[in-house]
C-alpha atoms as a PDB file:
ATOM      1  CA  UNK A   1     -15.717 -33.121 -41.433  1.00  0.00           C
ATOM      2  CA  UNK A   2     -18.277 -31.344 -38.767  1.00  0.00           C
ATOM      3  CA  UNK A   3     -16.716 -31.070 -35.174  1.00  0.00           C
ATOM      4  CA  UNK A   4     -18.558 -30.375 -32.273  1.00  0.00           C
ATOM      5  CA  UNK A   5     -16.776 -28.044 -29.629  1.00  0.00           C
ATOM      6  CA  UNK A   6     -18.743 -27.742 -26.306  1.00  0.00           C
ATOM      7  CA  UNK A   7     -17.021 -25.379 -23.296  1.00  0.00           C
ATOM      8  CA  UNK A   8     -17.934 -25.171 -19.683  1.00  0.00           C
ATOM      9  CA  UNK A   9     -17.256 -22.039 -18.187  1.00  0.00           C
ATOM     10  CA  UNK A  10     -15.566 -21.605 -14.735  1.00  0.00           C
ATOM     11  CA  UNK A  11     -18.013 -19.964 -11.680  1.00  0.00           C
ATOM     12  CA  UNK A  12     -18.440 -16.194 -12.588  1.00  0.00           C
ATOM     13  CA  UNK A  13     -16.558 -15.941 -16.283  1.00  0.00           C
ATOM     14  CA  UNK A  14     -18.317 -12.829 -17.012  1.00  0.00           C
ATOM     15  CA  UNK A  15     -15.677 -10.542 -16.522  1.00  0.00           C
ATOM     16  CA  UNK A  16     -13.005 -12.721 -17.987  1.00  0.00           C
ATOM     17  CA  UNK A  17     -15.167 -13.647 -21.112  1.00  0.00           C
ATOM     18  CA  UNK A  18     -15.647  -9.538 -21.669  1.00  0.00           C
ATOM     19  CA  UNK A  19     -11.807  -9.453 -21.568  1.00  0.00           C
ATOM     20  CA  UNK A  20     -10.841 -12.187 -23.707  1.00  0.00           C
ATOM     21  CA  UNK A  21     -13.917 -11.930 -26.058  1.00  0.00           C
ATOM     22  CA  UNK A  22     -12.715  -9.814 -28.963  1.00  0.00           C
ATOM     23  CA  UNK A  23      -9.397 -12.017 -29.770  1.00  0.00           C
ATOM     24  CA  UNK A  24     -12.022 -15.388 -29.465  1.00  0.00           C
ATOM     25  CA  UNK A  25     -14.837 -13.552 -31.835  1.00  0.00           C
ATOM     26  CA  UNK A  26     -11.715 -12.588 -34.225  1.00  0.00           C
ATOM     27  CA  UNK A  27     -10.218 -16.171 -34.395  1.00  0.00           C
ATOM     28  CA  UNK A  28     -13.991 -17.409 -34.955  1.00  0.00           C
ATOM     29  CA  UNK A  29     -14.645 -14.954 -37.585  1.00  0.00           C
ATOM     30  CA  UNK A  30     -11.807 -16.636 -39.689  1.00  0.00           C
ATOM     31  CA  UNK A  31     -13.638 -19.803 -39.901  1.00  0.00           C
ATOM     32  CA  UNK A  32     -16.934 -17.652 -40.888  1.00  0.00           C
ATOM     33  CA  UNK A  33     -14.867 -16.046 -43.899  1.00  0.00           C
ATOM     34  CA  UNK A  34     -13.785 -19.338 -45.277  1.00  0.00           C
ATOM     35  CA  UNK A  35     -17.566 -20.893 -44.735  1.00  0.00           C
ATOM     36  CA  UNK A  36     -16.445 -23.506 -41.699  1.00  0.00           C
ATOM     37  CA  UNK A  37     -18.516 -22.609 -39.382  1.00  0.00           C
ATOM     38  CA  UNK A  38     -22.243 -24.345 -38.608  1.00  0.00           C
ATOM     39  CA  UNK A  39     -23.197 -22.345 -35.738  1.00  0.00           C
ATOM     40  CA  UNK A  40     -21.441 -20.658 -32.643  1.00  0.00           C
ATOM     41  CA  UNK A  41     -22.296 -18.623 -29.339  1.00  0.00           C
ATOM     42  CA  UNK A  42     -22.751 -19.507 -25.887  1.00  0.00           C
ATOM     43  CA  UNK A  43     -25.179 -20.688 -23.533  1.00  0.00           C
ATOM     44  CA  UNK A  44     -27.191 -18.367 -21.495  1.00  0.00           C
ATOM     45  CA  UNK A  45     -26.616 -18.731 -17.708  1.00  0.00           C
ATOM     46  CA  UNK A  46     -30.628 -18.191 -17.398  1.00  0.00           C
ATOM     47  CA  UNK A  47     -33.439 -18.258 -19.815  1.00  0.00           C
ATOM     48  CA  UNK A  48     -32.794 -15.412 -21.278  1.00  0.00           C
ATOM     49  CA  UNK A  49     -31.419 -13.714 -25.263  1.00  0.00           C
ATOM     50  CA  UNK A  50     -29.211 -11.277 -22.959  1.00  0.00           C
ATOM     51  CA  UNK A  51     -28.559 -12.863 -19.638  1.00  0.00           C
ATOM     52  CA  UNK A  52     -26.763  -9.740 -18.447  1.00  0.00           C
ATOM     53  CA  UNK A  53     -24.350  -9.921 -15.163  1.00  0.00           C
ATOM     54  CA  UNK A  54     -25.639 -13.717 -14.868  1.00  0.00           C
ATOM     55  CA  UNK A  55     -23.535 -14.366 -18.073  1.00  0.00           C
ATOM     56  CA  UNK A  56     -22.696 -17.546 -19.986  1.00  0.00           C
ATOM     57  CA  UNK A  57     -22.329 -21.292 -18.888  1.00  0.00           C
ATOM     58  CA  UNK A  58     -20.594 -22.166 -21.965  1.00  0.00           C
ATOM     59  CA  UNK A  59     -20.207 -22.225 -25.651  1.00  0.00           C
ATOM     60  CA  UNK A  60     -21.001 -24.413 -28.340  1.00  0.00           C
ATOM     61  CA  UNK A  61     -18.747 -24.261 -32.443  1.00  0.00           C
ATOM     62  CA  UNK A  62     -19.531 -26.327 -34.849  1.00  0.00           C
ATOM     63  CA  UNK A  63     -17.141 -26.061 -37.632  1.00  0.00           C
ATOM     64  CA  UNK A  64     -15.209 -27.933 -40.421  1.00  0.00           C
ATOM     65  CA  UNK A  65     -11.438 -28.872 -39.750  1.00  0.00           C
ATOM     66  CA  UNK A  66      -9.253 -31.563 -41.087  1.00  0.00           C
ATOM     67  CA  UNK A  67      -9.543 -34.011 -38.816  1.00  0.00           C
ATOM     68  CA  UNK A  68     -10.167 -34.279 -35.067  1.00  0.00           C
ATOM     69  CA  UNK A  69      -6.694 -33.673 -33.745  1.00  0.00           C
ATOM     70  CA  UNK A  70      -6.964 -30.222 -35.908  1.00  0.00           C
ATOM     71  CA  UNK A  71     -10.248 -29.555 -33.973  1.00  0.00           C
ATOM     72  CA  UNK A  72      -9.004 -30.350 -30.892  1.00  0.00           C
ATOM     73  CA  UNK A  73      -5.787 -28.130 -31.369  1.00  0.00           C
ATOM     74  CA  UNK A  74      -7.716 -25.378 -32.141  1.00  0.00           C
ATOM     75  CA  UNK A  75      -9.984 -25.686 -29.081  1.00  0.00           C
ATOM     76  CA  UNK A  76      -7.301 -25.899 -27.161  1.00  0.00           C
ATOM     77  CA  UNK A  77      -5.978 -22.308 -28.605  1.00  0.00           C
ATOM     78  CA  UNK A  78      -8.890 -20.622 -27.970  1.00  0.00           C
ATOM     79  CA  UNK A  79      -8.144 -17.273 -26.515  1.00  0.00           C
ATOM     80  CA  UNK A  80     -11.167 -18.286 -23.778  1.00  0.00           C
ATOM     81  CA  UNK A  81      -9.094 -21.250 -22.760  1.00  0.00           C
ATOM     82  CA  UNK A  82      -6.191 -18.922 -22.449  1.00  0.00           C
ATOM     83  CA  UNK A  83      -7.546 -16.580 -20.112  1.00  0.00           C
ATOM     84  CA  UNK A  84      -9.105 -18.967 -18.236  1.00  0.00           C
ATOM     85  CA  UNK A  85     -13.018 -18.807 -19.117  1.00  0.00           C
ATOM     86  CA  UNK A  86     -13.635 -22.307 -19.519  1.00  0.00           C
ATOM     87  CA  UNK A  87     -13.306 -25.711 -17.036  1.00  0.00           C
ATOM     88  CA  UNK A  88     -13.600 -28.327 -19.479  1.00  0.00           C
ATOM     89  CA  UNK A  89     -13.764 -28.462 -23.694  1.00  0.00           C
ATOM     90  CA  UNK A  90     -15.025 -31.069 -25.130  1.00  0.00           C
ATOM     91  CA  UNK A  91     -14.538 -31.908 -29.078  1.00  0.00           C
ATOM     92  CA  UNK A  92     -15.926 -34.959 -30.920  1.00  0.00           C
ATOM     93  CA  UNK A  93     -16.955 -35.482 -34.728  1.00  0.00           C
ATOM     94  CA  UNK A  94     -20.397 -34.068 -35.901  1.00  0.00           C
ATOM     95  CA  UNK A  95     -22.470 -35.523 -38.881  1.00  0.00           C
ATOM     96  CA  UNK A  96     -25.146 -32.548 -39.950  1.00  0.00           C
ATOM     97  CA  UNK A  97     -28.424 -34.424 -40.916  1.00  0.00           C
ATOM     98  CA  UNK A  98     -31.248 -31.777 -41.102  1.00  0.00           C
ATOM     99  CA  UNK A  99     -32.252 -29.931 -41.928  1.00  0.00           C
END
Protein backbone atom coordinates (compact mmCIF):
# COMPACT_ATOMS: atom_id res chain seq x y z
CA UNK A 1 0.00 0.00 0.00
CA UNK A 2 0.72 3.98 -0.67
CA UNK A 3 1.91 5.84 2.58
CA UNK A 4 1.98 9.32 2.95
CA UNK A 5 5.05 10.77 4.97
CA UNK A 6 4.74 14.57 5.67
CA UNK A 7 7.84 16.34 7.88
CA UNK A 8 7.92 19.70 9.51
CA UNK A 9 11.15 21.12 9.76
CA UNK A 10 12.52 22.83 12.95
CA UNK A 11 13.20 27.00 12.65
CA UNK A 12 16.35 27.40 10.38
CA UNK A 13 17.09 23.49 9.18
CA UNK A 14 19.09 24.69 6.38
CA UNK A 15 22.32 23.97 7.62
CA UNK A 16 21.37 20.74 9.28
CA UNK A 17 19.38 19.47 6.17
CA UNK A 18 22.84 20.24 3.96
CA UNK A 19 24.55 18.00 6.58
CA UNK A 20 22.33 15.18 6.87
CA UNK A 21 21.07 15.31 3.20
CA UNK A 22 23.27 12.83 1.36
CA UNK A 23 22.63 9.71 3.89
CA UNK A 24 18.49 10.80 3.57
CA UNK A 25 18.77 11.10 -0.52
CA UNK A 26 20.78 7.60 -0.32
CA UNK A 27 18.17 5.77 1.91
CA UNK A 28 15.41 7.36 -0.52
CA UNK A 29 17.14 6.29 -3.56
CA UNK A 30 16.67 2.59 -2.38
CA UNK A 31 13.01 2.84 -2.57
CA UNK A 32 13.48 4.56 -6.21
CA UNK A 33 15.57 1.36 -7.35
CA UNK A 34 12.95 -1.07 -6.29
CA UNK A 35 9.99 1.30 -7.90
CA UNK A 36 8.34 2.36 -4.23
CA UNK A 37 8.45 5.58 -4.47
CA UNK A 38 5.36 8.05 -5.83
CA UNK A 39 6.98 11.26 -5.37
CA UNK A 40 9.49 12.93 -2.83
CA UNK A 41 11.22 16.42 -2.05
CA UNK A 42 10.50 19.14 0.19
CA UNK A 43 8.58 22.15 0.51
CA UNK A 44 9.98 25.44 -0.40
CA UNK A 45 10.19 27.90 2.55
CA UNK A 46 9.00 30.69 -0.14
CA UNK A 47 7.56 30.54 -3.55
CA UNK A 48 10.28 29.66 -5.12
CA UNK A 49 12.09 26.15 -7.38
CA UNK A 50 15.40 27.11 -5.32
CA UNK A 51 14.51 28.90 -2.17
CA UNK A 52 18.18 29.41 -1.36
CA UNK A 53 19.30 30.41 2.44
CA UNK A 54 15.35 30.58 3.17
CA UNK A 55 15.41 26.71 2.77
CA UNK A 56 12.75 24.04 3.28
CA UNK A 57 9.61 23.83 5.63
CA UNK A 58 9.32 20.24 5.14
CA UNK A 59 9.15 17.17 3.06
CA UNK A 60 6.63 15.12 1.62
CA UNK A 61 7.40 10.65 0.44
CA UNK A 62 5.02 8.84 -0.86
CA UNK A 63 6.06 5.32 -1.14
CA UNK A 64 4.97 1.61 -0.94
CA UNK A 65 5.78 -0.38 2.37
CA UNK A 66 4.18 -3.32 3.98
CA UNK A 67 2.02 -1.95 6.15
CA UNK A 68 1.81 1.23 8.24
CA UNK A 69 3.93 0.27 11.19
CA UNK A 70 6.76 -0.46 8.34
CA UNK A 71 6.12 3.16 7.13
CA UNK A 72 6.17 4.58 10.24
CA UNK A 73 9.50 2.75 11.27
CA UNK A 74 11.10 3.94 8.46
CA UNK A 75 10.10 7.59 9.01
CA UNK A 76 11.20 7.37 12.12
CA UNK A 77 14.89 6.26 10.75
CA UNK A 78 15.22 8.88 8.58
CA UNK A 79 18.67 10.28 8.77
CA UNK A 80 16.68 13.98 8.87
CA UNK A 81 14.97 12.85 12.01
CA UNK A 82 18.33 11.83 13.30
CA UNK A 83 20.05 14.96 13.02
CA UNK A 84 17.38 16.81 14.06
CA UNK A 85 15.79 18.55 10.81
CA UNK A 86 12.34 17.85 11.44
CA UNK A 87 9.60 18.79 14.51
CA UNK A 88 6.93 16.53 13.72
CA UNK A 89 6.41 13.38 10.96
CA UNK A 90 3.41 12.48 10.16
CA UNK A 91 2.55 8.98 8.27
CA UNK A 92 -0.93 7.75 7.28
CA UNK A 93 -2.13 5.35 4.35
CA UNK A 94 -2.41 6.86 0.76
CA UNK A 95 -4.84 5.52 -2.01
CA UNK A 96 -3.37 6.98 -5.59
CA UNK A 97 -6.53 7.82 -7.72
CA UNK A 98 -5.36 9.98 -10.71
CA UNK A 99 -4.18 10.37 -12.60
Amino acid sequence: MWYVIYAEDVDNSLDLRMAARPAHLDRIKHLVDQGRILVAGPTPAIDSEDPGPAGFTGSLIIAQFDSLTDAQLWADTDPYVEAGVFKSVVVKPYKKVLP
